[in-house]
C-alpha atoms as a PDB file:
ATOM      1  CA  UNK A   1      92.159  84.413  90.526  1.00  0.00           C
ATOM      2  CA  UNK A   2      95.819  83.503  91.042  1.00  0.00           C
ATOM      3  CA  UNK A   3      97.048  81.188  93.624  1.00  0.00           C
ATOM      4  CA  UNK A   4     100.703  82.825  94.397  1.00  0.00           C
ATOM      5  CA  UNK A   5     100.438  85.152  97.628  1.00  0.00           C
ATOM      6  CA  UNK A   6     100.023  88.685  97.268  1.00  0.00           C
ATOM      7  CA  UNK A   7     101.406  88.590 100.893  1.00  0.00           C
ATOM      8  CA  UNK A   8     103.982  86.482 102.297  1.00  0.00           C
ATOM      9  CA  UNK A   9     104.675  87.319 105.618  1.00  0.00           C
ATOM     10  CA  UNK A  10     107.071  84.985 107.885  1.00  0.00           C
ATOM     11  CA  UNK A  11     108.503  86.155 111.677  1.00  0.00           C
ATOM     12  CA  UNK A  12     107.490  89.475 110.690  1.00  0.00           C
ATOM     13  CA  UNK A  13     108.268  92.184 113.976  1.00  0.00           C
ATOM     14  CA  UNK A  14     108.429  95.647 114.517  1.00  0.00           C
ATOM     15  CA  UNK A  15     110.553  97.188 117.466  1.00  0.00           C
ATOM     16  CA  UNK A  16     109.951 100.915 118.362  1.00  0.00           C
ATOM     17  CA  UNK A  17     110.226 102.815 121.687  1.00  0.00           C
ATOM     18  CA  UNK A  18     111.672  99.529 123.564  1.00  0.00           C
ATOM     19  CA  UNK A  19     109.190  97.235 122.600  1.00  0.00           C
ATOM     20  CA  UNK A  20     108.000  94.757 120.200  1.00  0.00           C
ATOM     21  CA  UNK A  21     105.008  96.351 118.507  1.00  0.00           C
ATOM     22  CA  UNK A  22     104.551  93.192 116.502  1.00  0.00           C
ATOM     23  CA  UNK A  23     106.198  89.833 116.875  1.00  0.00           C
ATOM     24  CA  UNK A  24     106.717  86.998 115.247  1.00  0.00           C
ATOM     25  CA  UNK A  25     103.747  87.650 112.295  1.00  0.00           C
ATOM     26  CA  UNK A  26     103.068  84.764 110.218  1.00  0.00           C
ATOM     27  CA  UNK A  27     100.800  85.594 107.006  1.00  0.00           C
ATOM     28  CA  UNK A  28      99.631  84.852 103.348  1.00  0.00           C
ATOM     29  CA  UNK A  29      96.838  86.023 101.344  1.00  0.00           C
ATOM     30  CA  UNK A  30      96.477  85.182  98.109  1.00  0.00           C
ATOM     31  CA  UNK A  31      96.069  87.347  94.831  1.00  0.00           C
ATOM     32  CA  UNK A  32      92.860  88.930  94.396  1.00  0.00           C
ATOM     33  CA  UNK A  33      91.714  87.599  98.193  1.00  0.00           C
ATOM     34  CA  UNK A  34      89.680  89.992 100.264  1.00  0.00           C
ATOM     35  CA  UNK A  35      91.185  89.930 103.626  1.00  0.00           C
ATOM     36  CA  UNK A  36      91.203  91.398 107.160  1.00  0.00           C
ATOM     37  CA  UNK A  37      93.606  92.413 110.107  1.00  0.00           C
ATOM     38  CA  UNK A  38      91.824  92.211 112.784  1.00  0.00           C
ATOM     39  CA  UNK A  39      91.887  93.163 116.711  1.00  0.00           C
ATOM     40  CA  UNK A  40      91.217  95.718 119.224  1.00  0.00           C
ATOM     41  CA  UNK A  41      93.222  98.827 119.969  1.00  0.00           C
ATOM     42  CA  UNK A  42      97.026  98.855 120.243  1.00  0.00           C
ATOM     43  CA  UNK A  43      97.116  95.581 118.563  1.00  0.00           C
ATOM     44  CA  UNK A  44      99.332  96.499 115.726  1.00  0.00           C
ATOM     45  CA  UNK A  45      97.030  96.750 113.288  1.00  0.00           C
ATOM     46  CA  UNK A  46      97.714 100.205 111.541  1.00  0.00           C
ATOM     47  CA  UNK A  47     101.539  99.284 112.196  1.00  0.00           C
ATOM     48  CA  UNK A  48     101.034  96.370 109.676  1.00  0.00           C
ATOM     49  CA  UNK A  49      99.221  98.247 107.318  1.00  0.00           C
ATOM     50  CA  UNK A  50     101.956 100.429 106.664  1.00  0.00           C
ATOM     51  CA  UNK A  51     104.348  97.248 106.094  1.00  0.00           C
ATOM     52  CA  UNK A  52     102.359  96.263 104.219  1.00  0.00           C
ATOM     53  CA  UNK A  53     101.759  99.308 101.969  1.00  0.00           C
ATOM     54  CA  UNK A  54     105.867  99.173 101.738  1.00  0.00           C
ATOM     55  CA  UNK A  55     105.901 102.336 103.953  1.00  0.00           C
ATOM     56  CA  UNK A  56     108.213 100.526 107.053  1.00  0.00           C
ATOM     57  CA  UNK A  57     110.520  98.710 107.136  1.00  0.00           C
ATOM     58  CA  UNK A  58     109.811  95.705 109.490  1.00  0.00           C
ATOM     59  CA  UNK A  59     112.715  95.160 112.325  1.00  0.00           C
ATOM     60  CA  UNK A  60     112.740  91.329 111.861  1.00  0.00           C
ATOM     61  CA  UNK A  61     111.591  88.590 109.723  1.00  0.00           C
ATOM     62  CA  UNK A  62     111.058  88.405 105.786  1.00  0.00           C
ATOM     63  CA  UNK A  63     108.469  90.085 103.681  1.00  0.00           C
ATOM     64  CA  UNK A  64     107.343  90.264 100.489  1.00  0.00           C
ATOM     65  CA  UNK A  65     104.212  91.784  98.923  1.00  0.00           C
ATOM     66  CA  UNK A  66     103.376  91.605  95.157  1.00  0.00           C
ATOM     67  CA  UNK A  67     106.284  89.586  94.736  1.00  0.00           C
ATOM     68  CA  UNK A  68     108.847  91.985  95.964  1.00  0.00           C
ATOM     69  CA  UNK A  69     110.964  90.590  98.426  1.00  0.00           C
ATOM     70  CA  UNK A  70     112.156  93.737 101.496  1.00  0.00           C
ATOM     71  CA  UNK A  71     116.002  93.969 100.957  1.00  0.00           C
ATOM     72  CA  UNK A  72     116.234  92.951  97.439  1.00  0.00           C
ATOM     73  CA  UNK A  73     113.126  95.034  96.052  1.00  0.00           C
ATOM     74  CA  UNK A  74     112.882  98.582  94.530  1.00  0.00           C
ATOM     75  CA  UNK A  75     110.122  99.344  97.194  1.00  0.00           C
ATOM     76  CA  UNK A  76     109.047 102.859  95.734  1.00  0.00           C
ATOM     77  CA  UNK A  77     108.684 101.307  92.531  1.00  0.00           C
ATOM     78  CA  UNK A  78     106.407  98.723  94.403  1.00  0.00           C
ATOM     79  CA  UNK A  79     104.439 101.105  95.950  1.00  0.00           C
ATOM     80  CA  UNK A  80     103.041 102.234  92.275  1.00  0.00           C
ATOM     81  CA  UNK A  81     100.669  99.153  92.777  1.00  0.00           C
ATOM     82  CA  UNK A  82      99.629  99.349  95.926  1.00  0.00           C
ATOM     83  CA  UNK A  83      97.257 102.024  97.316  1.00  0.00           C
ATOM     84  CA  UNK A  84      96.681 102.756 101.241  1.00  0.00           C
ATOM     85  CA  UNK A  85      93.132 103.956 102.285  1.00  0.00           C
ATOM     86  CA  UNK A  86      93.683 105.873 105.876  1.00  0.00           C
ATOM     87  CA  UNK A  87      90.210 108.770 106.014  1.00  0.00           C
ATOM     88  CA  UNK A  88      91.530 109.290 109.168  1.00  0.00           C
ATOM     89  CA  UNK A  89      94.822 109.607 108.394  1.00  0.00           C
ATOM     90  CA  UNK A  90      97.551 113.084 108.614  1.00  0.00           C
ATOM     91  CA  UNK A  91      96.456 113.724 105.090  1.00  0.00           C
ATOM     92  CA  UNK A  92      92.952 114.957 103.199  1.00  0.00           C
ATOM     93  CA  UNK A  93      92.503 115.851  99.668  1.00  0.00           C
ATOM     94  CA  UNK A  94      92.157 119.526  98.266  1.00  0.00           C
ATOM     95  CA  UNK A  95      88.705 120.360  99.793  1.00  0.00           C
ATOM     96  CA  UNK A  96      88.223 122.772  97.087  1.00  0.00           C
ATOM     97  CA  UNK A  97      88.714 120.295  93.982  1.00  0.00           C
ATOM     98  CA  UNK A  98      85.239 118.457  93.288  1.00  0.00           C
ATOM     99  CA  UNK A  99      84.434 114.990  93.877  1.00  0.00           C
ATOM    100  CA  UNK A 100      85.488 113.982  90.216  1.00  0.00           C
ATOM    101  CA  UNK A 101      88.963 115.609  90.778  1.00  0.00           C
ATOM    102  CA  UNK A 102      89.310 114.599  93.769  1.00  0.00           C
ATOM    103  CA  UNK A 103      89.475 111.160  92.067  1.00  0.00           C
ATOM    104  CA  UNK A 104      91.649 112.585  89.174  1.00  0.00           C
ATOM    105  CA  UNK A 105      94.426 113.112  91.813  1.00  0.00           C
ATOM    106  CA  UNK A 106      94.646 109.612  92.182  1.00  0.00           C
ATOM    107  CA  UNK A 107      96.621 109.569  89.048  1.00  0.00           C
ATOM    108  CA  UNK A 108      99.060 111.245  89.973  1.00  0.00           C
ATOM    109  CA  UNK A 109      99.044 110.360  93.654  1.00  0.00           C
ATOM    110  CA  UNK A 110      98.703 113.787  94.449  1.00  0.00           C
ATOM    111  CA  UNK A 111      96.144 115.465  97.513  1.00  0.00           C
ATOM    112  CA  UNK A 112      95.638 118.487  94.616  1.00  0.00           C
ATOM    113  CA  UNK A 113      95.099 118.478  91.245  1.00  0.00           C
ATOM    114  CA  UNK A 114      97.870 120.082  89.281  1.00  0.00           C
ATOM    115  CA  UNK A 115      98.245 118.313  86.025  1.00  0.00           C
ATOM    116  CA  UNK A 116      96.581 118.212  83.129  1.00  0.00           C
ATOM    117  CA  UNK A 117      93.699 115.523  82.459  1.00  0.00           C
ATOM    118  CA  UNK A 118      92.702 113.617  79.552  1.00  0.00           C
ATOM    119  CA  UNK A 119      89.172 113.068  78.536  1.00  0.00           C
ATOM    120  CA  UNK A 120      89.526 109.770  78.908  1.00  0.00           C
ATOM    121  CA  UNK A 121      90.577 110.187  82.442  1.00  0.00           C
ATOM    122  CA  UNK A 122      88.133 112.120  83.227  1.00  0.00           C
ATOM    123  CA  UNK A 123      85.685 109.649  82.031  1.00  0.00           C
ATOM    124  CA  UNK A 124      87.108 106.780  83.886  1.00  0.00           C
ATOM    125  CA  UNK A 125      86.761 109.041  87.118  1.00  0.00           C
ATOM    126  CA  UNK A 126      83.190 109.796  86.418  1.00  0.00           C
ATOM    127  CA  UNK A 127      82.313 105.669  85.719  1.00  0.00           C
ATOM    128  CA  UNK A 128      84.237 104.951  89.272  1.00  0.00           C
ATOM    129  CA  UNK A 129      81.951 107.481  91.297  1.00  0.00           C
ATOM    130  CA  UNK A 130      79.096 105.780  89.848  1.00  0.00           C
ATOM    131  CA  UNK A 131      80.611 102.435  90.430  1.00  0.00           C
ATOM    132  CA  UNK A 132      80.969 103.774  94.310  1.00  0.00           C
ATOM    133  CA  UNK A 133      77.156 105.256  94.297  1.00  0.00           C
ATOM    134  CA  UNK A 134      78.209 108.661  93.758  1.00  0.00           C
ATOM    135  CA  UNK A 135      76.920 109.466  90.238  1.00  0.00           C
ATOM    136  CA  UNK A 136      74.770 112.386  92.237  1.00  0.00           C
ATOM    137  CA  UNK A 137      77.787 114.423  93.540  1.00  0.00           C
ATOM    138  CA  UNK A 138      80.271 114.047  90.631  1.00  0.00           C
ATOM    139  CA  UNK A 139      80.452 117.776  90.445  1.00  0.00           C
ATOM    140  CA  UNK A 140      79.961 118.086  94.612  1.00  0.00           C
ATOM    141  CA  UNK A 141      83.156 120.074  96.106  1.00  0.00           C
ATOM    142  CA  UNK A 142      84.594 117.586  98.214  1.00  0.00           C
ATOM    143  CA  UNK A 143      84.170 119.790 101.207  1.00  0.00           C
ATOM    144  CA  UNK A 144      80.261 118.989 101.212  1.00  0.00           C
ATOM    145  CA  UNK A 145      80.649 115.606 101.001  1.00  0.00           C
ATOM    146  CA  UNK A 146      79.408 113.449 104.308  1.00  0.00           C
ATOM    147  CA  UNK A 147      82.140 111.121 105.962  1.00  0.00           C
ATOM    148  CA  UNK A 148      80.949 107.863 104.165  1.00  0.00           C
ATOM    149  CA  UNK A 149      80.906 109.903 100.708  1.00  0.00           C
ATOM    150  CA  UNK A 150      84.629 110.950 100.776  1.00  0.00           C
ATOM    151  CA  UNK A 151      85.417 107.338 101.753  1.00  0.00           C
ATOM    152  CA  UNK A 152      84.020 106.076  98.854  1.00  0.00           C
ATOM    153  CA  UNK A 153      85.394 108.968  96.507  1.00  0.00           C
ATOM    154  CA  UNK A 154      89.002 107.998  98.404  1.00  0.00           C
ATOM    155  CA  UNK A 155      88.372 104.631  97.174  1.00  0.00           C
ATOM    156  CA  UNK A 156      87.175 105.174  94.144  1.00  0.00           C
ATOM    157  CA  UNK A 157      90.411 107.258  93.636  1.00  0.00           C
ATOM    158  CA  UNK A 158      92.104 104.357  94.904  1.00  0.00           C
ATOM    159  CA  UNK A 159      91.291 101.927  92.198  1.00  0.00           C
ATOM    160  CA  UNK A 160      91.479 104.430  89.237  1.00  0.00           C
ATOM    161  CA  UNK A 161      94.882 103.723  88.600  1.00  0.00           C
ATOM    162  CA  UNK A 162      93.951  99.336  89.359  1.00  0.00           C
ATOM    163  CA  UNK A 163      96.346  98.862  92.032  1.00  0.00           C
ATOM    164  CA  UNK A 164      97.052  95.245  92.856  1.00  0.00           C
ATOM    165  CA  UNK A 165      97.168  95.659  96.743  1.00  0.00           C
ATOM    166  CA  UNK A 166      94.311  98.061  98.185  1.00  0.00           C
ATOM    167  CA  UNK A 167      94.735  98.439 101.886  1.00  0.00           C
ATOM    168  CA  UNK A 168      91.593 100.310 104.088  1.00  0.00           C
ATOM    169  CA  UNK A 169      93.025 101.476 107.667  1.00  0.00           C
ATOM    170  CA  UNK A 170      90.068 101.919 109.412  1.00  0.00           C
ATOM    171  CA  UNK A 171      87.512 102.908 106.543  1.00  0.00           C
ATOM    172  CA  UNK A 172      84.252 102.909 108.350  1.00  0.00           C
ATOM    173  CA  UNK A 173      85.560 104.901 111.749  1.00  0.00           C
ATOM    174  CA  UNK A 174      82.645 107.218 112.664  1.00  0.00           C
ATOM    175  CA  UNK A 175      80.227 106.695 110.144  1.00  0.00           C
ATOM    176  CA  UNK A 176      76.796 106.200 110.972  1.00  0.00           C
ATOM    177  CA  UNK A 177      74.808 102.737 110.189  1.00  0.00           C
ATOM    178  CA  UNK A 178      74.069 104.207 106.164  1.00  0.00           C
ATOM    179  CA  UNK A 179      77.647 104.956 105.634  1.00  0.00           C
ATOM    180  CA  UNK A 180      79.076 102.684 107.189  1.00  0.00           C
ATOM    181  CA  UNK A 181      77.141  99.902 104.786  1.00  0.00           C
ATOM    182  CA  UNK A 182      77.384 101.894 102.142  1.00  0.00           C
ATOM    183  CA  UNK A 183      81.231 101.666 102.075  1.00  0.00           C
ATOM    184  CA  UNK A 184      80.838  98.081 103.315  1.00  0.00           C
ATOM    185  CA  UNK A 185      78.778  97.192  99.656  1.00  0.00           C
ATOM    186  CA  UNK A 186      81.601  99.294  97.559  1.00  0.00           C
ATOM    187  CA  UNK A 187      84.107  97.081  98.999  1.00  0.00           C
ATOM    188  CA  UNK A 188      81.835  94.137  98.157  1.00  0.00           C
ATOM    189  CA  UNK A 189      81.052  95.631  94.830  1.00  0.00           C
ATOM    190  CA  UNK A 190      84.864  95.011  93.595  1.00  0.00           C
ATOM    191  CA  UNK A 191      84.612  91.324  93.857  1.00  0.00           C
ATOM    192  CA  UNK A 192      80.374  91.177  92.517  1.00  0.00           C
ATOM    193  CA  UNK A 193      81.787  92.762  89.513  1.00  0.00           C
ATOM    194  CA  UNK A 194      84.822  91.182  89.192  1.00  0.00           C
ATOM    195  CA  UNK A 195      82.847  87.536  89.490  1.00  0.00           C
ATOM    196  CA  UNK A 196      80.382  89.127  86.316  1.00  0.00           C
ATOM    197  CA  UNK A 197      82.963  90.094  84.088  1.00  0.00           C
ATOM    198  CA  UNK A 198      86.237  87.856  84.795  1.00  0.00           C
ATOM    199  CA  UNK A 199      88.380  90.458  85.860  1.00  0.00           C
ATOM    200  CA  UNK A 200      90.950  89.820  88.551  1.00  0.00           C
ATOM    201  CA  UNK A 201      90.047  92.054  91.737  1.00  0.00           C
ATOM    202  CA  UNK A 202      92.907  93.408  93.326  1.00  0.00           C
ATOM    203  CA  UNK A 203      93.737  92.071  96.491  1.00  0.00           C
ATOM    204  CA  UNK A 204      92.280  94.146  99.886  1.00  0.00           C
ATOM    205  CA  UNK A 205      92.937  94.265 103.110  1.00  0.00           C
ATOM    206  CA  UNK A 206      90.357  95.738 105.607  1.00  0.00           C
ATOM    207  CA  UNK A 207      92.140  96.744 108.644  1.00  0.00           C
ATOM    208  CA  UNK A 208      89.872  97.232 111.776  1.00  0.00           C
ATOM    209  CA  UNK A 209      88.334  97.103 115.315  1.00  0.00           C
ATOM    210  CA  UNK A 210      85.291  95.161 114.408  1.00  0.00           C
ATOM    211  CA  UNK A 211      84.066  92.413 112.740  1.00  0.00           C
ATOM    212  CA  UNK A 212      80.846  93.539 111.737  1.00  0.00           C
ATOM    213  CA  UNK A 213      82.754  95.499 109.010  1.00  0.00           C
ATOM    214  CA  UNK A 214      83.686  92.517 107.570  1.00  0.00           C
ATOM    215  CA  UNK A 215      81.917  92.330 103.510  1.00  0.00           C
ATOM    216  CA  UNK A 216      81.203  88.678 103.109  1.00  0.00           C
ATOM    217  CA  UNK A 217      83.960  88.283 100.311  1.00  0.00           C
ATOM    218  CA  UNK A 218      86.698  88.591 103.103  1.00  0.00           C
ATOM    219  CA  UNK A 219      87.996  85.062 103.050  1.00  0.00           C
ATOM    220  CA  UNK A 220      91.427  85.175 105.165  1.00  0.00           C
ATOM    221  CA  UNK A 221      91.339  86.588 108.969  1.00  0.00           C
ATOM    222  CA  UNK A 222      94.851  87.675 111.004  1.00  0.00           C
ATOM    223  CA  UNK A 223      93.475  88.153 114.350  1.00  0.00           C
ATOM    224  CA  UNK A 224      96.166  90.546 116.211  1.00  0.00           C
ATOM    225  CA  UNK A 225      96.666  90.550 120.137  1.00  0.00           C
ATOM    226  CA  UNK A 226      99.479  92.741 121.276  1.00  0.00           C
ATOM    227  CA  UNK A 227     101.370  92.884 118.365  1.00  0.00           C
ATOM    228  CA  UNK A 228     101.177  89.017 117.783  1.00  0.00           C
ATOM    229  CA  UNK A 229      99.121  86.948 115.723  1.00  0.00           C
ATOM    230  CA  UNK A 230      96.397  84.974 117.569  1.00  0.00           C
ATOM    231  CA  UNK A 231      95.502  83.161 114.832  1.00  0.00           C
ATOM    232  CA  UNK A 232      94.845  83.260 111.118  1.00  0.00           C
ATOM    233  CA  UNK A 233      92.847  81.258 108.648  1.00  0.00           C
ATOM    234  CA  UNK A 234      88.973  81.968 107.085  1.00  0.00           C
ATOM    235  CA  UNK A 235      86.824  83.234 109.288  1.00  0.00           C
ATOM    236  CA  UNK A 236      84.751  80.324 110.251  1.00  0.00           C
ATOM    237  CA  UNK A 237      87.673  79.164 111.874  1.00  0.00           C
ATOM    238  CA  UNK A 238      89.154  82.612 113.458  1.00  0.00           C
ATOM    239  CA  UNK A 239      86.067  84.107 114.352  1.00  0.00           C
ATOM    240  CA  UNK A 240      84.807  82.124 117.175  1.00  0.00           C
ATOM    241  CA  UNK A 241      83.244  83.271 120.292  1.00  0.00           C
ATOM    242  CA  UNK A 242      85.901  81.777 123.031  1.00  0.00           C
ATOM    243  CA  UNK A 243      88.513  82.638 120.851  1.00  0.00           C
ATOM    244  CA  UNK A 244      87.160  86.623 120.510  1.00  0.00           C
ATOM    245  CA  UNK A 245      86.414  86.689 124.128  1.00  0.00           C
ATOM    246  CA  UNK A 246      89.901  86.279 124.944  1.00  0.00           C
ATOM    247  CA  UNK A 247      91.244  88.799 122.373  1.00  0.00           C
ATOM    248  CA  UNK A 248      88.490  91.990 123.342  1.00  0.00           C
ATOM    249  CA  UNK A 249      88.482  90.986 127.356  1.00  0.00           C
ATOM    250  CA  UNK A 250      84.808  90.526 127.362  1.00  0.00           C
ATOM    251  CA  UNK A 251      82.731  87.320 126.918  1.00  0.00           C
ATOM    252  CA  UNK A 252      81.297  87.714 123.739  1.00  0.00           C
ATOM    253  CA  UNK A 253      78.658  85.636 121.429  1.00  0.00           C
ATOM    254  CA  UNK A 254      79.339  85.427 117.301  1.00  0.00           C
ATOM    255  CA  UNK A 255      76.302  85.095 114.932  1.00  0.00           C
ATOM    256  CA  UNK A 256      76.831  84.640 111.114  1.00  0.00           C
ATOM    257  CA  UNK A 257      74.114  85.854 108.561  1.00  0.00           C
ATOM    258  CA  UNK A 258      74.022  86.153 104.999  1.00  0.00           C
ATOM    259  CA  UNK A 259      78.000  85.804 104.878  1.00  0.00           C
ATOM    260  CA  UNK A 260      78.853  88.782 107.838  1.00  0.00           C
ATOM    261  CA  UNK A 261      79.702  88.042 111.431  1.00  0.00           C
ATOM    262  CA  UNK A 262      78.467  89.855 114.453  1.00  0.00           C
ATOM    263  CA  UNK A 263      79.228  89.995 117.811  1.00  0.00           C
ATOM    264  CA  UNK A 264      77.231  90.579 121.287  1.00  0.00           C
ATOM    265  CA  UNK A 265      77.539  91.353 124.576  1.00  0.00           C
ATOM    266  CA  UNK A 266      74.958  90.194 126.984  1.00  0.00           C
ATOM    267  CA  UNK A 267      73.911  93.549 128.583  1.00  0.00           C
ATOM    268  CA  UNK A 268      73.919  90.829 131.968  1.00  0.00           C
ATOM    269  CA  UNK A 269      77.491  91.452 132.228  1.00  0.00           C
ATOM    270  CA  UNK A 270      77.884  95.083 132.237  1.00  0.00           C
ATOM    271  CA  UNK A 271      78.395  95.403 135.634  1.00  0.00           C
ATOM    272  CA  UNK A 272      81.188  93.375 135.367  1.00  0.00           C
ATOM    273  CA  UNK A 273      82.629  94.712 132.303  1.00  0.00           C
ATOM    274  CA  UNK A 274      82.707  98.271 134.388  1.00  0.00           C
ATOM    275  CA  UNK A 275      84.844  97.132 136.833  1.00  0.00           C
ATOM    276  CA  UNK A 276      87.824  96.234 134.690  1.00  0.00           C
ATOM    277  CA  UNK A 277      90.796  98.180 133.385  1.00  0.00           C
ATOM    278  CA  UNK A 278      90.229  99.159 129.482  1.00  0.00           C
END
């Protein structure tokens, strides 16, 4: 692993509709880090993902990702190392094209598949699905895969091209307990293999609500609180109990087990909770 930042974020701020919907964001993250944006809704969270996948262009402040500074980079050209995860986002893959070409696409950074692919492509989509658990449903059409499944075949088709920067809005929204640790462990997976064989992982970012769906390889936190940075650091340090309470509205208690955080409410103050605005 590197030491220079993939990320190098300083007085970073976004201004749309007459407001600030970040301000003043302060980040690094190294190359080949596993990180997280954290906080609850309306935080700015998704907002920053797309800065950070070189989508937007931030109103203030200087950025630079992958060593491309905003203003003096080719961004687009940027972008062809950086890959942005969003399964709930305005865009699905070609529900007719199979899980393995549903991966295919993803060299071409197409949603359909309308090029011609190598056998060797083809084999390096087939090694990914089974790198993502998904050696049974290679030939599946993607329209029969379950919600985790397609998240893993979206990440798997992802990485196929080894993007430096791989950003996941939200991967885990809606899945059940299964899928939800399933995608958890292929995240994980990247840096277990990447420790066995050398390799540099590329860098992620996890973007989301809770920090249960944090993989224990996550070593750098941004905690977001109406568009501005609460704090940032490893999570030891950012994900405190007094410090979360304050950020969700609702005293909470943090356990840490086998490398993964959890939080819990005491069901004591409900009542409470119930009589607050959301």
């Amino acid at each position: 692993m590197t030491h220079e930042p993939a990320i190098e974020l300083k007085g970073v701020g976004m201004w749309r509709g007459g407001r600030w919907i970040l301000s003043g964001i302060n980040w690094s993250v190294e190359s080949g880090a596993c990180a997280a944006v954290l906080g609850p809704n309306g935080s700015g969270k998704s907002t920053l993902a797309r800065v950070l996948a070189c989508h937007m262009w931030p109103t203030a402040g200087e950025s630079v990702v992958l060593g491309a500074k905003f203003g003096e980079a080719n961004l687009p050209e940027v972008r062809h190392d950086i890959r942005l995860v969003q399964p709930a986002g305005p865009y699905d893959i070609d529900p007719a094209l199979t899980a393995k070409e549903a991966v295919l696409t993803g060299f071409f950074g197409t949603i359909g598949l309308y090029d011609a692919v190598t056998g060797p492509m083809q084999a390096e989509a087939v090694q990914l699905l089974e790198q993502v658990g998904l050696h049974e449903v290679v030939d599946h059409p993607y329209s029969t895969l379950s919600s985790g499944e397609r998240v893993r075949s979206l990440i798997a088709r992802a990485i196929v091209r080894r993007p430096k920067l791989l950003i996941l809005d939200e991967p885990t929204a809606g899945l059940d307990l299964l899928a939800r640790e399933q995608v958890l462990a292929t995240v994980q997976g990247l840096f277990d293999r990447a420790a066995r064989t050398g390799e540099t992982p590329p860098t992620v970012v996890m973007i989301t609500h809770h920090v249960e769906e944090l993989p224990p390889a996550t070593s750098h936190v941004l905690l977001l609180q109406e568009g501005r940075a609460v704090v940032e650091g490893p999570p030891r340090d950012v994900l405190t109990g007094p410090r979360l309470s304050r950020v969700y509205g609702c005293p909470v208690e943090v356990t840490r087990n086998n490398g993964r955080y959890y939080l819990q409410v005491h069901p004591g103050g409900w009542e409470q909770l119930l009589a607050r605005r959301g």
